[in-house]
Protein backbone atom coordinates (compact mmCIF):
# COMPACT_ATOMS: atom_id res chain seq x y z
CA UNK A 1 0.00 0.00 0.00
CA UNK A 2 1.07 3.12 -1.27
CA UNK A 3 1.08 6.07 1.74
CA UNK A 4 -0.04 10.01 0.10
CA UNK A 5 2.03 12.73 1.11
CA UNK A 6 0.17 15.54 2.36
CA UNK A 7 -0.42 18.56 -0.26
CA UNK A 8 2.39 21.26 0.85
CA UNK A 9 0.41 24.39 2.54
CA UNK A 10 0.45 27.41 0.51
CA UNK A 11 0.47 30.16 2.29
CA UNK A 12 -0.20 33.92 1.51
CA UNK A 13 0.51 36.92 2.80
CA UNK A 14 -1.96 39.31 2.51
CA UNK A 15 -1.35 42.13 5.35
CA UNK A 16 2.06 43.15 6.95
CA UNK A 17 3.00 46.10 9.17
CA UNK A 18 5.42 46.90 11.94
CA UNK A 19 6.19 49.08 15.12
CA UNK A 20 9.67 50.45 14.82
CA UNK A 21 12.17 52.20 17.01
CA UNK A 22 12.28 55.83 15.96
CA UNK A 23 14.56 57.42 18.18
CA UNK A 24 13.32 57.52 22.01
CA UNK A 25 9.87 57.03 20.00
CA UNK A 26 8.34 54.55 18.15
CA UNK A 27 6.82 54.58 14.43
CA UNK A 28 3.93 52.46 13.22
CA UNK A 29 5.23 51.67 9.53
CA UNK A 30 4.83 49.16 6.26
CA UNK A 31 0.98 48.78 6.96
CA UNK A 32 0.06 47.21 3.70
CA UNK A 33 -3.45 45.25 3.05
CA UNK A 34 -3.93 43.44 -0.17
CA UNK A 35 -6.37 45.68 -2.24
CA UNK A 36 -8.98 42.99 -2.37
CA UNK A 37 -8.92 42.42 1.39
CA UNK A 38 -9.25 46.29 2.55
CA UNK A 39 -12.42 47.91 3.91
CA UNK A 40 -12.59 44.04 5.67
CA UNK A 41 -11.16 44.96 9.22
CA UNK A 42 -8.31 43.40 8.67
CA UNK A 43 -5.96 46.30 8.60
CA UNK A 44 -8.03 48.06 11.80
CA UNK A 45 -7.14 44.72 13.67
CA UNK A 46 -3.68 44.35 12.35
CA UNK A 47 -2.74 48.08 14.10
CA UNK A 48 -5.06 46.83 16.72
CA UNK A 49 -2.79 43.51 17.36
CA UNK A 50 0.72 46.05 16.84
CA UNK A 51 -0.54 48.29 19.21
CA UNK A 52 -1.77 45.64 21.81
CA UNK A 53 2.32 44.21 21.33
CA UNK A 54 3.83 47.26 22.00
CA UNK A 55 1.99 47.76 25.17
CA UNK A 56 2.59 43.83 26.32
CA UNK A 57 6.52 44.97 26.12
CA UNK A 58 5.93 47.86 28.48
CA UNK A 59 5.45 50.96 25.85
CA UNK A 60 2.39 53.11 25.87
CA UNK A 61 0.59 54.17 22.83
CA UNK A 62 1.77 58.12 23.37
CA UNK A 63 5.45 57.18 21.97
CA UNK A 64 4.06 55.49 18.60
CA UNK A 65 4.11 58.07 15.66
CA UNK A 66 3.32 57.48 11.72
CA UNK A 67 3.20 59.19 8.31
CA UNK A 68 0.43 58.27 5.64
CA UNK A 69 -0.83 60.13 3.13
CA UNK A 70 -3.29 63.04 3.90
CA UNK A 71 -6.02 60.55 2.10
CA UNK A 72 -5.56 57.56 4.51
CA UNK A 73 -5.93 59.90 7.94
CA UNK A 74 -9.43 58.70 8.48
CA UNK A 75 -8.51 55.36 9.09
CA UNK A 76 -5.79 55.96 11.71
CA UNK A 77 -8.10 58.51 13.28
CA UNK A 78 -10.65 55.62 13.81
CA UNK A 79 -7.98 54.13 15.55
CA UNK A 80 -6.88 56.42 17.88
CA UNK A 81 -4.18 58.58 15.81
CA UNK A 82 -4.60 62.68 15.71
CA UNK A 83 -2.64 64.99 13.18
CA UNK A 84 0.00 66.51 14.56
CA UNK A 85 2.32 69.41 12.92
CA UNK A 86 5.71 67.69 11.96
CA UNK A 87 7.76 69.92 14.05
CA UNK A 88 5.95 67.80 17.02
CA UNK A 89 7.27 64.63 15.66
CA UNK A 90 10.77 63.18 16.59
CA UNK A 91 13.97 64.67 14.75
CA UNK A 92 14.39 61.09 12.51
CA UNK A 93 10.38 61.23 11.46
CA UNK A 94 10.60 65.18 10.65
CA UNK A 95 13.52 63.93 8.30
CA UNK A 96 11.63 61.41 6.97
CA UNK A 97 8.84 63.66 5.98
CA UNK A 98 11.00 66.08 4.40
CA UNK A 99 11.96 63.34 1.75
CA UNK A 100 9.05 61.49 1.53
CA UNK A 101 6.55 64.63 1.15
CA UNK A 102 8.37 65.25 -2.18
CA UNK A 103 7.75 61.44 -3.34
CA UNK A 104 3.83 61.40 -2.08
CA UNK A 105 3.68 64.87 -4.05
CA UNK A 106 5.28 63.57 -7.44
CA UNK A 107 3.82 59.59 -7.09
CA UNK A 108 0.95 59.53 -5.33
CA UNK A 109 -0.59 63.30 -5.82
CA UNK A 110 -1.06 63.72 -2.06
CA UNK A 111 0.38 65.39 1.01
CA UNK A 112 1.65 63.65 4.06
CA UNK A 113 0.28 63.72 7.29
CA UNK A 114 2.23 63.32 10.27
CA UNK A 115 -0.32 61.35 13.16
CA UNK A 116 0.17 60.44 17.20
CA UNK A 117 -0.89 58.04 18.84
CA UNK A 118 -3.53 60.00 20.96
CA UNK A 119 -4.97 56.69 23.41
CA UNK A 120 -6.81 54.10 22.75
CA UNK A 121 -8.97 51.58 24.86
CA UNK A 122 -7.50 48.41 25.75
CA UNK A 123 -10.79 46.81 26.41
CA UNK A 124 -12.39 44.94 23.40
């Protein structure tokens, strides 16, 4: 008797993001949802889960900063994030913005917004 080897598992990745050191702060960066997928939650609980990590290794939200394009500000704002002026952001992110306001401008025909992490409920 012949034994079947188990079909390998595909997997896909269809969301990514990450919570980096910025300085003495912290920058919530990468967030990427598959085009198909978005306006499904998943992105909301992706930040949600990054967040939730952050604060399990002793940070608070306050230190956690991001850029996005002026367009995408309602969805951070949903999850806690206000719009701050970039001279409130840390040295490295005001550098940041100063490069990447000129490639949002030219490629994507948008401003950048600088955001903060402004609190956010723990409880579900």
């Amino acid at each position: 008797m012949r034994s079947l080897k188990p079909a390998p598992i595909r997997a896909t990745i269809v969301a990514c993001g990450q919570i980096r050191p910025l300085g003495d702060a912290f920058e919530l960066a990468s967030l990427f949802v598959e085009p198909e997928l978005r306006g499904s939650g998943l992105g909301s609980s992706l930040v949600e889960r990054l967040l939730d990590r952050h604060a399990e290794e002793g940070h608070g939200c306050d230190d956690v900063y991001l850029l996005t394009l002026q367009r995408t500000t309602g969805f951070y704002t949903r999850l806690g994030f206000v719009q701050i002026d970039v001279t409130e952001a840390p040295s490295p992110m005001q550098l940041e913005y100063s490069i990447g306001r000129q490639v949002a401008s030219v490629f994507a025909g948008d401003s950048l917004a600088v955001m903060k992490c402004a609190g956010r409920s723990l409880t579900k």
